[in-house]
Protein backbone atom coordinates (compact mmCIF):
# COMPACT_ATOMS: atom_id res chain seq x y z
CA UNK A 1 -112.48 -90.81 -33.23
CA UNK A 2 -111.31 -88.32 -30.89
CA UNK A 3 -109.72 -84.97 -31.52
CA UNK A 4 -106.07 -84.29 -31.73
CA UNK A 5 -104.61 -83.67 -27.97
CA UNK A 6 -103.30 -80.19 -27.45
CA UNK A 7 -100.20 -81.56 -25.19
CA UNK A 8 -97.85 -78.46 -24.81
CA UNK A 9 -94.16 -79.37 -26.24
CA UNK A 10 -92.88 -78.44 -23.11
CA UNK A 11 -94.08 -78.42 -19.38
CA UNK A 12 -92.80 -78.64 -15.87
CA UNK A 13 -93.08 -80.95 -12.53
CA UNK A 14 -92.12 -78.77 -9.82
CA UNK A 15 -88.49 -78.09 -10.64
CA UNK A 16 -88.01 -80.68 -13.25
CA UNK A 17 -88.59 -79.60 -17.35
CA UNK A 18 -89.95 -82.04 -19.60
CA UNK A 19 -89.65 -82.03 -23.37
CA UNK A 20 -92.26 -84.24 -25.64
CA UNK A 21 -90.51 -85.83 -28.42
CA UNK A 22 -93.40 -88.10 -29.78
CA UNK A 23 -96.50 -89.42 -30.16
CA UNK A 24 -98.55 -92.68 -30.72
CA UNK A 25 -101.60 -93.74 -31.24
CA UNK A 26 -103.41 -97.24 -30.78
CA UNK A 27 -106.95 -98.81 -30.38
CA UNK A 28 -107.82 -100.47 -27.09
CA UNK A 29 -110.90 -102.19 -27.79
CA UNK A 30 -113.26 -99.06 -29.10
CA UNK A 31 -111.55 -96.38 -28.04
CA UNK A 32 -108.18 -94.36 -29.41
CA UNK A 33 -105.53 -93.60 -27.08
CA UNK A 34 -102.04 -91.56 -27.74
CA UNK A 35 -99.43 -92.05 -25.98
CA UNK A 36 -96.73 -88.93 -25.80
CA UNK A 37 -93.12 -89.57 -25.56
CA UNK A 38 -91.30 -87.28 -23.06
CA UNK A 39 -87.91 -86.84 -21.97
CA UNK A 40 -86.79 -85.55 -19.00
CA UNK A 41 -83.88 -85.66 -16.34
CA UNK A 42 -83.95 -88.17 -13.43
CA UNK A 43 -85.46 -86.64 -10.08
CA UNK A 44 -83.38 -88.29 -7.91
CA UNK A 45 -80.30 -86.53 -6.35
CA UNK A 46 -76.99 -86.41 -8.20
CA UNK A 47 -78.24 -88.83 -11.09
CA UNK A 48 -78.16 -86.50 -14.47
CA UNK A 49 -79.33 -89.30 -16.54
CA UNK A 50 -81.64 -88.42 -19.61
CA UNK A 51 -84.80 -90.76 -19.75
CA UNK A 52 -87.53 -91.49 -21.85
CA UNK A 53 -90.98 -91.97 -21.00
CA UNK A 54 -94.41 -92.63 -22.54
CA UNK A 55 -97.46 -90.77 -21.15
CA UNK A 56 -101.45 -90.11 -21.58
CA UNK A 57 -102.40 -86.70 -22.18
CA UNK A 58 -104.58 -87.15 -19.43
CA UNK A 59 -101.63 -88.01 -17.17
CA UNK A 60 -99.58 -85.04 -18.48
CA UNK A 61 -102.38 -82.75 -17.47
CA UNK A 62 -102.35 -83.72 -14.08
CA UNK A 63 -98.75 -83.91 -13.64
CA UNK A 64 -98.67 -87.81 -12.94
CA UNK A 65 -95.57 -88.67 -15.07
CA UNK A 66 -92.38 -90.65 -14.18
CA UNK A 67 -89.82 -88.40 -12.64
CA UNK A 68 -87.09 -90.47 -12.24
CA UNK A 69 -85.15 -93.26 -14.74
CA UNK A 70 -85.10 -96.64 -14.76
CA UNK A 71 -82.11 -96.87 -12.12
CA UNK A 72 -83.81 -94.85 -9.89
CA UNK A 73 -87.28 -95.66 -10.48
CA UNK A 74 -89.04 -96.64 -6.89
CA UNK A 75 -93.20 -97.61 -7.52
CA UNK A 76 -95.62 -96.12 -5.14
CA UNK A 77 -93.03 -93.88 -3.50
CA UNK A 78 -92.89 -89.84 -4.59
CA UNK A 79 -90.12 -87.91 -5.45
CA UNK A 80 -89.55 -86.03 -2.40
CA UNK A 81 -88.68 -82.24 -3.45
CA UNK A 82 -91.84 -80.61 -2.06
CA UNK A 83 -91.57 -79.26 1.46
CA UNK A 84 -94.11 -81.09 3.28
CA UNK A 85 -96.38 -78.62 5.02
CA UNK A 86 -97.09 -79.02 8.83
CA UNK A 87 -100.44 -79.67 9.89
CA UNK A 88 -102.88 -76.94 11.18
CA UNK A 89 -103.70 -77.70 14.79
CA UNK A 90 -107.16 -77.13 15.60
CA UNK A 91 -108.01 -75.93 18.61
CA UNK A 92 -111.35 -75.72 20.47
CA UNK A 93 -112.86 -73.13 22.39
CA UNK A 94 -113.51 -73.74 25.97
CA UNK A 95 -117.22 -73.54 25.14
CA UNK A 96 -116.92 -76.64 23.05
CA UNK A 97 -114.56 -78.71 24.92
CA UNK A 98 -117.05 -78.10 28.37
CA UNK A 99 -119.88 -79.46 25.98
CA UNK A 100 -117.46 -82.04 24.33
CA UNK A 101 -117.24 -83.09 28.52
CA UNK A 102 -120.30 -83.02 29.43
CA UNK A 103 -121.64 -85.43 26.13
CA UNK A 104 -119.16 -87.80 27.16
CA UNK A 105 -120.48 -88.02 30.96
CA UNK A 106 -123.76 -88.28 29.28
CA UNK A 107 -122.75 -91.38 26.91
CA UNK A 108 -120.39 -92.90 30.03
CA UNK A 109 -123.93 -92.89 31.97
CA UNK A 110 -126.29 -94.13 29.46
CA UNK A 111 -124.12 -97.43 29.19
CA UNK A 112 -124.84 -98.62 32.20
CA UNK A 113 -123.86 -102.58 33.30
CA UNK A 114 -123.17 -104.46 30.15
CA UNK A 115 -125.43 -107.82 29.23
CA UNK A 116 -124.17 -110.96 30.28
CA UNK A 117 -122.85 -113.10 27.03
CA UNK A 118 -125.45 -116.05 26.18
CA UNK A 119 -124.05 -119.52 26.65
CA UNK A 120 -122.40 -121.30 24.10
CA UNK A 121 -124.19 -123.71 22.20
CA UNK A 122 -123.55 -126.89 22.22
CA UNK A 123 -121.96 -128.51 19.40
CA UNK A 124 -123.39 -131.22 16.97
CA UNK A 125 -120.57 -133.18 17.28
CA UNK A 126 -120.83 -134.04 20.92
């Protein structure tokens, strides 16, 4: 049996508070599992709807709840209130793009004239 979960009564999701209300517990196979109940308000934009929701503490922990009712509620697709960062640009020296060159003259040599293809075999139904 495992120990009790120490799931705080309330937490946050970037801007968006939720509130457990419950818990359950139930056997799959072997092991225990408890499900939490939380409530929360729908993520999406003007939609104040109150839902409920039932969660791991494993998924509370690492913030991978439902954040938006069952109106709203789009699979596989996040909630999108976190700016999205813009990627760093890495640039190269000049000493590594002249040896970034000068491998790729190397390789374009070393190919040389391709092999001819072998010829088809015939087939066993001719």
């Amino acid at each position: 049996m495992s120990k009790p979960s120490k799931v705080p009564r309330r937490f946050k999701v970037s801007e968006q508070e939720y509130r457990v209300v419950g818990t359950e517990g139930y056997y799959r196979g072997d092991r225990y599992i408890e499900l939490h109940a939380i409530e929360a308000i729908c993520a999406h934009p003007g939609c104040n709807r109150v839902f409920r929701a039932a969660a791991t503490k494993t998924a509370i922990n690492k913030r991978q709840v439902n954040r938006r009712c069952s109106w709203h509620k789009r699979p596989g697709s996040p909630v999108g209130d976190r700016p999205q960062r813009p990627k760093k640009r890495v640039r190269k020296s000049p000493v590594k793009l002249a040896l970034l060159k000068a491998a790729n003259k190397i390789r374009e040599r070393n190919l040389g004239p391709r092999a001819p293809k072998p010829p088809e075999r015939p087939s066993y139904l001719d």
